[in-house]
PDB file of N, CA and C in Angstrom:
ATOM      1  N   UNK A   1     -35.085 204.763 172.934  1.00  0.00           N
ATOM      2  CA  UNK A   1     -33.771 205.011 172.399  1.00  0.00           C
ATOM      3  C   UNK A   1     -33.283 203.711 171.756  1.00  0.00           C
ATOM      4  N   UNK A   2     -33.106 203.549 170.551  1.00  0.00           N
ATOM      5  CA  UNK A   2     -32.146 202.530 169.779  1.00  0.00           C
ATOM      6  C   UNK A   2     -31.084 202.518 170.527  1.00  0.00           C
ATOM      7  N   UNK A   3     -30.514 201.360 170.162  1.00  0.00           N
ATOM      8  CA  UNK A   3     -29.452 200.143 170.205  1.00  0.00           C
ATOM      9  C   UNK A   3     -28.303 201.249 169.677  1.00  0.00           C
ATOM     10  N   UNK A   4     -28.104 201.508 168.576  1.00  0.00           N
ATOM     11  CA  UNK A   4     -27.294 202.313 167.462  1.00  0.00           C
ATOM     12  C   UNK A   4     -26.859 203.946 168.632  1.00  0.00           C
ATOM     13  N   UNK A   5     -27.787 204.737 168.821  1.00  0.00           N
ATOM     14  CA  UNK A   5     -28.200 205.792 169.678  1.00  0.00           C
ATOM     15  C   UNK A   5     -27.546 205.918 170.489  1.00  0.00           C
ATOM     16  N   UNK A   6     -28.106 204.603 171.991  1.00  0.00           N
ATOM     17  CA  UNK A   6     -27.264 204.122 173.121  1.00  0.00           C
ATOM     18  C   UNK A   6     -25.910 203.831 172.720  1.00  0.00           C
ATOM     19  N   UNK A   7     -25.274 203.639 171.739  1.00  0.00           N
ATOM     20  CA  UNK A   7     -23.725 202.728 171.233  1.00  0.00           C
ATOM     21  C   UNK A   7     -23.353 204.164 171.078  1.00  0.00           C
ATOM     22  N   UNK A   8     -23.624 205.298 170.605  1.00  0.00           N
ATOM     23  CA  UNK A   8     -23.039 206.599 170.707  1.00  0.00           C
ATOM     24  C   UNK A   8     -22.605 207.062 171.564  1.00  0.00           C
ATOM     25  N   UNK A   9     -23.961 207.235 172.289  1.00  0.00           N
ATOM     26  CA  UNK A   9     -23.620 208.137 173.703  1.00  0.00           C
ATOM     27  C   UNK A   9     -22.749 207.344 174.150  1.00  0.00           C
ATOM     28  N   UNK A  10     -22.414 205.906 174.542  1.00  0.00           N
ATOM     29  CA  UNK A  10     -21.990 205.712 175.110  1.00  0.00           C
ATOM     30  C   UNK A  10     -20.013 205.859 174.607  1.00  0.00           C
ATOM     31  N   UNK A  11     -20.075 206.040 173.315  1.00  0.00           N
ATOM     32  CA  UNK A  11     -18.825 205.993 172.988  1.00  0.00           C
ATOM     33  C   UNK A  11     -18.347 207.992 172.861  1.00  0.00           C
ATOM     34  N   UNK A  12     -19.183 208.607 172.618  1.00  0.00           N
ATOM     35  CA  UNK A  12     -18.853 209.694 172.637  1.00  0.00           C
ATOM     36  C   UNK A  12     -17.842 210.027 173.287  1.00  0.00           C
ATOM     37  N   UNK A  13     -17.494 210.386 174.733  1.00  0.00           N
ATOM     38  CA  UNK A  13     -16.070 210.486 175.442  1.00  0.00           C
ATOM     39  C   UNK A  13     -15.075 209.328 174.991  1.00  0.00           C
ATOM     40  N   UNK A  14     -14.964 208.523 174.290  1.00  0.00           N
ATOM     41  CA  UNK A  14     -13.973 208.266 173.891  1.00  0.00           C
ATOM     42  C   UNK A  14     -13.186 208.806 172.679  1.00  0.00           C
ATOM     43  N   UNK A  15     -14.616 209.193 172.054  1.00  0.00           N
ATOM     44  CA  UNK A  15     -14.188 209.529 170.560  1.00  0.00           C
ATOM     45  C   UNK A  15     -13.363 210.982 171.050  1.00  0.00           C
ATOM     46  N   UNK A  16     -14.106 211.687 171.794  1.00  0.00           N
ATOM     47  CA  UNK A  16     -13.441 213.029 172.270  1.00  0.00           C
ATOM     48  C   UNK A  16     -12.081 212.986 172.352  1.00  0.00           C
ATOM     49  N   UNK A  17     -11.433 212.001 173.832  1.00  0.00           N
ATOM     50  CA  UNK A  17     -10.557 211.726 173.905  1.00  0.00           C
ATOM     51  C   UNK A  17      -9.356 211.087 172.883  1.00  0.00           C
ATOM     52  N   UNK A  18     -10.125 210.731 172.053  1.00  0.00           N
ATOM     53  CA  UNK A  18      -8.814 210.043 171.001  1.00  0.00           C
ATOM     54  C   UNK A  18      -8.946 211.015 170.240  1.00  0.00           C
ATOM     55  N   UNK A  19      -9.770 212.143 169.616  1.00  0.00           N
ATOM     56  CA  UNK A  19      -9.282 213.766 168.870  1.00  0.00           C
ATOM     57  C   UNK A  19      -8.500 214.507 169.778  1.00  0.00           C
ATOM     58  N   UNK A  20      -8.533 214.318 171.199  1.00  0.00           N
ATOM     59  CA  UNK A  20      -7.838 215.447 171.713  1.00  0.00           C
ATOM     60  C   UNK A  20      -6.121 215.114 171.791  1.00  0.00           C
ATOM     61  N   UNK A  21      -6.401 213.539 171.917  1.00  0.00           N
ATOM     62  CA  UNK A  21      -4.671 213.039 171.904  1.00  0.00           C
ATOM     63  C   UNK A  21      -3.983 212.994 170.439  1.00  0.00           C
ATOM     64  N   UNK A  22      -4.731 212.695 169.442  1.00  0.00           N
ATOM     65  CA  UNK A  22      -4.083 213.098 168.024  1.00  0.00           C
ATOM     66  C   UNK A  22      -4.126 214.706 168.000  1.00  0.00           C
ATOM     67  N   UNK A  23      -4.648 215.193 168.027  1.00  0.00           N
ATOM     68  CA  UNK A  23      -4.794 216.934 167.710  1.00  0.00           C
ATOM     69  C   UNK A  23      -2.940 217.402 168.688  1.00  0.00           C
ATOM     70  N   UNK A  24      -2.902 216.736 169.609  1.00  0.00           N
ATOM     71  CA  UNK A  24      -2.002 217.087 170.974  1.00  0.00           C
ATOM     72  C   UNK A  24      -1.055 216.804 170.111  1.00  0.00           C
ATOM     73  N   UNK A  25      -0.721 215.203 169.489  1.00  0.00           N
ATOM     74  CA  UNK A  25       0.050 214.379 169.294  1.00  0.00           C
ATOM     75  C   UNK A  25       0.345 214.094 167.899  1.00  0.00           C
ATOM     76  N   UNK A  26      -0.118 214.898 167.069  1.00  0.00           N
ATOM     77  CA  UNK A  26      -0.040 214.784 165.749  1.00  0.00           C
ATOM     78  C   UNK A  26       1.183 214.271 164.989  1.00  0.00           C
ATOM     79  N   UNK A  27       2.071 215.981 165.174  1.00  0.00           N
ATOM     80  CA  UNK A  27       3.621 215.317 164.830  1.00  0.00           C
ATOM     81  C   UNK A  27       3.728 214.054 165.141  1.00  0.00           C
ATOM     82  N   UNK A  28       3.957 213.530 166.210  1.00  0.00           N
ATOM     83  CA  UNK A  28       4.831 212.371 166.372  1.00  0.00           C
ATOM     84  C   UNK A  28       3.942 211.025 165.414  1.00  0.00           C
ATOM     85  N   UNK A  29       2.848 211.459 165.794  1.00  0.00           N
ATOM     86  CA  UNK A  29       2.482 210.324 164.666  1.00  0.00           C
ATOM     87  C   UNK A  29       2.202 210.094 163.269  1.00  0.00           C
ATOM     88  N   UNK A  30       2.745 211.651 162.682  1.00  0.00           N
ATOM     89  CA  UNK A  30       3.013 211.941 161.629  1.00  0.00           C
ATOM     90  C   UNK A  30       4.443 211.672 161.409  1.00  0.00           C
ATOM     91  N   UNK A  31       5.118 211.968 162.307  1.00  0.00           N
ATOM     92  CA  UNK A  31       6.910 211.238 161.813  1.00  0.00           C
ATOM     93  C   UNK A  31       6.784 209.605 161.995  1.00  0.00           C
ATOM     94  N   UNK A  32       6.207 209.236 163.145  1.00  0.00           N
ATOM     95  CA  UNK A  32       5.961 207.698 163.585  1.00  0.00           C
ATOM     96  C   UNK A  32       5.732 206.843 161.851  1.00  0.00           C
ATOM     97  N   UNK A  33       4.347 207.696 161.477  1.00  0.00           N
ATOM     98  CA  UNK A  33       4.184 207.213 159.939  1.00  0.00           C
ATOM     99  C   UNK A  33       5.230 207.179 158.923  1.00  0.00           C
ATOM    100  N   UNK A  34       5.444 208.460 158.770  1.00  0.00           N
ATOM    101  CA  UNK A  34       6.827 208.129 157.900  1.00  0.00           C
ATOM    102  C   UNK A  34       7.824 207.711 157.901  1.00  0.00           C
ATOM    103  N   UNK A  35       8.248 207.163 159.451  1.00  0.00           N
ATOM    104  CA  UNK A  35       9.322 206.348 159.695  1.00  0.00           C
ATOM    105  C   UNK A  35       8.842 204.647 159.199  1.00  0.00           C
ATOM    106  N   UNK A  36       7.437 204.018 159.505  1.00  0.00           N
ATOM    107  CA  UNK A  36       7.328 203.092 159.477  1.00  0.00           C
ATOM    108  C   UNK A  36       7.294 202.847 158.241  1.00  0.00           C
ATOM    109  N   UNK A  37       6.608 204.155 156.932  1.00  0.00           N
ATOM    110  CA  UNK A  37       6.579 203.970 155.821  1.00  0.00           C
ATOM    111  C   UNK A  37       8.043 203.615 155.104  1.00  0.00           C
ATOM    112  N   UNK A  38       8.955 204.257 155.606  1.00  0.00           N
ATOM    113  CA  UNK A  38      10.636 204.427 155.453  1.00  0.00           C
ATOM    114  C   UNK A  38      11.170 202.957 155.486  1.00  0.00           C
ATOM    115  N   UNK A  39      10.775 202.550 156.331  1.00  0.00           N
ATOM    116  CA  UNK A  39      11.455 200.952 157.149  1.00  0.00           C
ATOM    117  C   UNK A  39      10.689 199.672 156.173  1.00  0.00           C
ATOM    118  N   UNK A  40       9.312 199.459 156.181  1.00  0.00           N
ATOM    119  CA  UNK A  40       8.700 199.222 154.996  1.00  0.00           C
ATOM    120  C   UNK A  40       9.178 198.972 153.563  1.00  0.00           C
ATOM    121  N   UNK A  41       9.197 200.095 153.247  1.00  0.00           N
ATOM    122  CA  UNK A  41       9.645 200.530 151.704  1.00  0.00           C
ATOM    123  C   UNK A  41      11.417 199.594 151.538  1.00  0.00           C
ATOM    124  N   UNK A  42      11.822 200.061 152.817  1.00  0.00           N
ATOM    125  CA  UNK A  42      13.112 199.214 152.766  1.00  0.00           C
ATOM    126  C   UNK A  42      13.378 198.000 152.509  1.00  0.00           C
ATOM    127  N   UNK A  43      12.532 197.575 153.447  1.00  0.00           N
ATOM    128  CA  UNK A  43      12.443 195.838 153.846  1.00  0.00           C
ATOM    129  C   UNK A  43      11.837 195.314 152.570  1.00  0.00           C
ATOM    130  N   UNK A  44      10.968 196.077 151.870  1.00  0.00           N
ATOM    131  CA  UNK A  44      10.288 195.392 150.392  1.00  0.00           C
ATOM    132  C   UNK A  44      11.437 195.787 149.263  1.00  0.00           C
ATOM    133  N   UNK A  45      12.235 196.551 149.636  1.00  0.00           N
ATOM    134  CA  UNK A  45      13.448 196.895 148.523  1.00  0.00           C
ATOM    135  C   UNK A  45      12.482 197.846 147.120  1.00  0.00           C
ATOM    136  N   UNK A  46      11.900 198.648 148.239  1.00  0.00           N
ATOM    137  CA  UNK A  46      11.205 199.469 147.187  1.00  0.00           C
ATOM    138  C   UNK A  46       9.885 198.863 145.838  1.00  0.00           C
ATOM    139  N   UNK A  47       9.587 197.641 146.436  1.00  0.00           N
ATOM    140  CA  UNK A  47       9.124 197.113 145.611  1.00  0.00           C
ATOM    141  C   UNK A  47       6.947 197.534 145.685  1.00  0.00           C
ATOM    142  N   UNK A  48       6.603 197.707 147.195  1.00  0.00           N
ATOM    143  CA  UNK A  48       5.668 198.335 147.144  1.00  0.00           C
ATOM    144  C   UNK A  48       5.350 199.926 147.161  1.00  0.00           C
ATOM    145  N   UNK A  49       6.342 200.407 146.885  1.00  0.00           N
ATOM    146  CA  UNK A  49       6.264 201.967 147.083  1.00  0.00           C
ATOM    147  C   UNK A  49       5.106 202.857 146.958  1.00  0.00           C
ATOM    148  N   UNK A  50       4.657 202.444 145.606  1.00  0.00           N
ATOM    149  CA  UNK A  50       3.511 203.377 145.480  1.00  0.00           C
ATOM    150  C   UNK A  50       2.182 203.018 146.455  1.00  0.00           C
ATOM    151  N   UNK A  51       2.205 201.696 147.018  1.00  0.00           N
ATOM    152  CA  UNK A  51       1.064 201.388 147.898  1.00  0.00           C
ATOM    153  C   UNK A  51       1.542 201.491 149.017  1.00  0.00           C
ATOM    154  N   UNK A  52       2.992 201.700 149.307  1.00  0.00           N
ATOM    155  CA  UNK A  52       3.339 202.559 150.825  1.00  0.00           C
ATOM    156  C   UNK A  52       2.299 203.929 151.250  1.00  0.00           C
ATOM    157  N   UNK A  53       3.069 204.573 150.039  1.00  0.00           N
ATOM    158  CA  UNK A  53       3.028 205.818 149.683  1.00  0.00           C
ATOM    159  C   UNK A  53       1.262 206.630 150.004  1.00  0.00           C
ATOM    160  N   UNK A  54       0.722 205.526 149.301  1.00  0.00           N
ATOM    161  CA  UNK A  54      -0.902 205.681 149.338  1.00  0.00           C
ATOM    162  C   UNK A  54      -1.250 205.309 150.640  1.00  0.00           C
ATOM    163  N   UNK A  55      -1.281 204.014 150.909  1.00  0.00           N
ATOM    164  CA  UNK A  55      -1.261 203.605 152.786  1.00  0.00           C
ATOM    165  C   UNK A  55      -1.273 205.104 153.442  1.00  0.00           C
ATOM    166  N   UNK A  56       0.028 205.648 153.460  1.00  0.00           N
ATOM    167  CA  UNK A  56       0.653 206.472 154.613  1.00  0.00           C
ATOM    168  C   UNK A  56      -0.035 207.947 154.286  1.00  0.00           C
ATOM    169  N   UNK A  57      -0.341 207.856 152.874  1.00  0.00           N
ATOM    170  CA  UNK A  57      -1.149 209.384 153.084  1.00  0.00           C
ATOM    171  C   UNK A  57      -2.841 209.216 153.303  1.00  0.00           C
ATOM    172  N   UNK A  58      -2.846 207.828 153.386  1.00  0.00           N
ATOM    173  CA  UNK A  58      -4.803 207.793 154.032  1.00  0.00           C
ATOM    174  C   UNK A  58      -4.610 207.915 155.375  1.00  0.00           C
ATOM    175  N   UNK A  59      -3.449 207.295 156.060  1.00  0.00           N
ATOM    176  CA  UNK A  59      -3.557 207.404 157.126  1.00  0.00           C
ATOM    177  C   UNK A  59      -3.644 208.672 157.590  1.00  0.00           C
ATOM    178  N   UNK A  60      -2.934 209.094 157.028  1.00  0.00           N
ATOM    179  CA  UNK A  60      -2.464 210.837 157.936  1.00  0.00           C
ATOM    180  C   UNK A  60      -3.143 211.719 157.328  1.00  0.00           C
ATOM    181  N   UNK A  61      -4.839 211.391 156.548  1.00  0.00           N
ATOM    182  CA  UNK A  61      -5.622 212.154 156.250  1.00  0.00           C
ATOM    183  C   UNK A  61      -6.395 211.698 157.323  1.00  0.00           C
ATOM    184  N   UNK A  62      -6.687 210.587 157.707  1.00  0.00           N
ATOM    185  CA  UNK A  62      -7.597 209.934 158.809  1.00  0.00           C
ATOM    186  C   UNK A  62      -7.356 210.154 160.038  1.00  0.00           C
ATOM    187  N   UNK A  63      -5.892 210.428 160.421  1.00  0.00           N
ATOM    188  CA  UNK A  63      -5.479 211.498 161.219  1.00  0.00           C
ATOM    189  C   UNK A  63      -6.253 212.804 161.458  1.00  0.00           C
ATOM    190  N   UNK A  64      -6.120 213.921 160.311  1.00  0.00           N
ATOM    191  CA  UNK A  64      -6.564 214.924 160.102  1.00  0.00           C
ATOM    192  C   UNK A  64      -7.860 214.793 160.568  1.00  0.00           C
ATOM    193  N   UNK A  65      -8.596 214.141 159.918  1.00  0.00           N
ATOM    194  CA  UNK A  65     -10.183 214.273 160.276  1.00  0.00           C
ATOM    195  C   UNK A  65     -10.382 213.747 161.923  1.00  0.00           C
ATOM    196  N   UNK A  66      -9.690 212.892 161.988  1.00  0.00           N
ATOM    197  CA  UNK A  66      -9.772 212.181 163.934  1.00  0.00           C
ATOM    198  C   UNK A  66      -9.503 213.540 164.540  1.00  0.00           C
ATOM    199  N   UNK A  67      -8.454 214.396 164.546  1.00  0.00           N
ATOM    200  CA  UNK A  67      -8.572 215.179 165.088  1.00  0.00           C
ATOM    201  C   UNK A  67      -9.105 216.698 164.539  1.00  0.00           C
ATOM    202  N   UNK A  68      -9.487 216.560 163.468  1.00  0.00           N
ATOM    203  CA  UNK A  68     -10.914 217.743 163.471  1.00  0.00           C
ATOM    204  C   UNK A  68      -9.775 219.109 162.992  1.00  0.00           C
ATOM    205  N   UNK A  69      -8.724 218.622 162.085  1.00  0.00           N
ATOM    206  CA  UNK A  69      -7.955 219.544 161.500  1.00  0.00           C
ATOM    207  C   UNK A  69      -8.105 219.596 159.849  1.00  0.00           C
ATOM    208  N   UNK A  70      -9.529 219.011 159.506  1.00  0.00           N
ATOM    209  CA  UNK A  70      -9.959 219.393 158.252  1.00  0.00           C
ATOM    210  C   UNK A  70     -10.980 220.306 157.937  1.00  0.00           C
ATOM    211  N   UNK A  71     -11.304 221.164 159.430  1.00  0.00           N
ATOM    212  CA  UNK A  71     -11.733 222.044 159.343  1.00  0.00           C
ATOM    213  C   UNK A  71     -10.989 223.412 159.017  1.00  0.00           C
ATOM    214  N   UNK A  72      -9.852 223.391 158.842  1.00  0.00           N
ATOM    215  CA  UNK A  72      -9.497 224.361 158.283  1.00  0.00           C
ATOM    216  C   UNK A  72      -8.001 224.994 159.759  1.00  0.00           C
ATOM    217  N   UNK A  73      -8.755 224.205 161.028  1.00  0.00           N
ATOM    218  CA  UNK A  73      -7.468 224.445 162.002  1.00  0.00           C
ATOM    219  C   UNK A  73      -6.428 224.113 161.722  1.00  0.00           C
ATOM    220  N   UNK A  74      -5.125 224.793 162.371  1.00  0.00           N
ATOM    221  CA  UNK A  74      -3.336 223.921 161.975  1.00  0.00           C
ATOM    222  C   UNK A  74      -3.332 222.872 162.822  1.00  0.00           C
ATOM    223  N   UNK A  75      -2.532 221.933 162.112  1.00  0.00           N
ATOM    224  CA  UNK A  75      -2.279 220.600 162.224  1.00  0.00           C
ATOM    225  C   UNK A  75      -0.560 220.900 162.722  1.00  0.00           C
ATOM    226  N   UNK A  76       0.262 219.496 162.610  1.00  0.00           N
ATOM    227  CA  UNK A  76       1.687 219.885 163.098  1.00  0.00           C
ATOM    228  C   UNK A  76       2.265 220.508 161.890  1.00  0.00           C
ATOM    229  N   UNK A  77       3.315 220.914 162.298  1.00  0.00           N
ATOM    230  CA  UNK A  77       4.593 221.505 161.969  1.00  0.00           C
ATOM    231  C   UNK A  77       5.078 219.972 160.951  1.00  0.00           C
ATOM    232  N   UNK A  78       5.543 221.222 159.703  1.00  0.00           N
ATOM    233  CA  UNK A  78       6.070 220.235 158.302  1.00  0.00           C
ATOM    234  C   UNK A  78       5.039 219.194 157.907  1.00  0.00           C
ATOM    235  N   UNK A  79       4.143 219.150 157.758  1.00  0.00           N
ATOM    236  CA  UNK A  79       3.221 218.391 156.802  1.00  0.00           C
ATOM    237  C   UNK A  79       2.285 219.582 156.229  1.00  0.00           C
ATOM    238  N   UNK A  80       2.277 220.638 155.888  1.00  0.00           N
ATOM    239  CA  UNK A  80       1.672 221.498 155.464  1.00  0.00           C
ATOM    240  C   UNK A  80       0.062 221.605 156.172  1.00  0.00           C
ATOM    241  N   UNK A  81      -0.174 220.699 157.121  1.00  0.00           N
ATOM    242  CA  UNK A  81      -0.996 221.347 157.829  1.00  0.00           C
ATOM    243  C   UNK A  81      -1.169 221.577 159.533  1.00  0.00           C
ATOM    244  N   UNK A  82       0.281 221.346 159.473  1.00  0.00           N
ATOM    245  CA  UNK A  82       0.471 221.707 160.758  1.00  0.00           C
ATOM    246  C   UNK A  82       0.613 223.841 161.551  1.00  0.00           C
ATOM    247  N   UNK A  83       0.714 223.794 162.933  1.00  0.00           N
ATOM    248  CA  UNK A  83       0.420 225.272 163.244  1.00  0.00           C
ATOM    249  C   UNK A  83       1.796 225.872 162.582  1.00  0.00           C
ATOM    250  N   UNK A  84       1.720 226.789 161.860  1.00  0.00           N
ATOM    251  CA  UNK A  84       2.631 227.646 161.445  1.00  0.00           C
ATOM    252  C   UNK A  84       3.313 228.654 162.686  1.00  0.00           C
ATOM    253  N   UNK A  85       4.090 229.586 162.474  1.00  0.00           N
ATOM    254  CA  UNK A  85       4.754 230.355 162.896  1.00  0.00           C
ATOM    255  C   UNK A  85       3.784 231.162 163.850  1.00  0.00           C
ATOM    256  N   UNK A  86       3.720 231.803 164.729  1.00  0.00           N
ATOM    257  CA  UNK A  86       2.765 232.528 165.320  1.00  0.00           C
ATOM    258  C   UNK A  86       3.112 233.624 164.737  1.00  0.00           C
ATOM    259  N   UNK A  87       1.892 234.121 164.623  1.00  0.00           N
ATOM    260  CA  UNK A  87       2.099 235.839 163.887  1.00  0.00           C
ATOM    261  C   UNK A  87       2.473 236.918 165.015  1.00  0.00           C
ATOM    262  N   UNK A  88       2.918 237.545 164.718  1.00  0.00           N
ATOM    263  CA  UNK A  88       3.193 239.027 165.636  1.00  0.00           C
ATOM    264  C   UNK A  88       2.364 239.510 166.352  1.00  0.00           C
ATOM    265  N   UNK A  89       2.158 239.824 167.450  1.00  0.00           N
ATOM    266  CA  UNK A  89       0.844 240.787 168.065  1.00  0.00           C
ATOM    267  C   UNK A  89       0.910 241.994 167.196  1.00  0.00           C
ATOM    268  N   UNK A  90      -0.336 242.888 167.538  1.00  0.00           N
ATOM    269  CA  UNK A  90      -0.665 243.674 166.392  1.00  0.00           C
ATOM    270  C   UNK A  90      -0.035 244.770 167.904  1.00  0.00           C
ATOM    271  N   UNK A  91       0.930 245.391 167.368  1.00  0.00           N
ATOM    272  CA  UNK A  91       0.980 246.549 167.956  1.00  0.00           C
ATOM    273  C   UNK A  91       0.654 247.822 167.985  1.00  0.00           C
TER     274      UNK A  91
END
């Protein structure tokens, strides 16, 4: 078994664990982002905006993929890929 191999397995349960706490925890660190992007943008007097802007949406694509919501699962509520409304049972 490689060096590379062994460095997997051995990290595997972590990686698990940090998709299951973003997937859990999304929102907040989807508002967390846009608050810091908010505060930022301020403090530069709007002067880096567009590289806020870019920053904050890699992040919260890197989000997405950490927690395995670019497979097509809902993500949070108000970022358009968060869980929507629950549908009706089929009566």
């Amino acid at each position: 078994m490689g060096l590379l191999h062994s460095l997997k397995a051995k990290l595997a349960p972590a990686k698990d664990k940090v998709s299951d706490l973003a997937h859990q925890h999304g929102g907040k660190i989807d508002h967390g982002l846009d608050k810091a992007a908010r505060l930022v943008d301020e403090k530069t007097k709007g002067k880096y905006s567009a590289k806020i802007e870019s920053g904050t949406g890699k992040a919260k694509h890197a989000l997405d993929r950490i927690s395995h919501r670019d497979d097509g699962t809902p993500g949070p509520a108000g970022t358009g890929t968060g869980p929507g409304p629950t549908p009706p049972p089929n009566v």
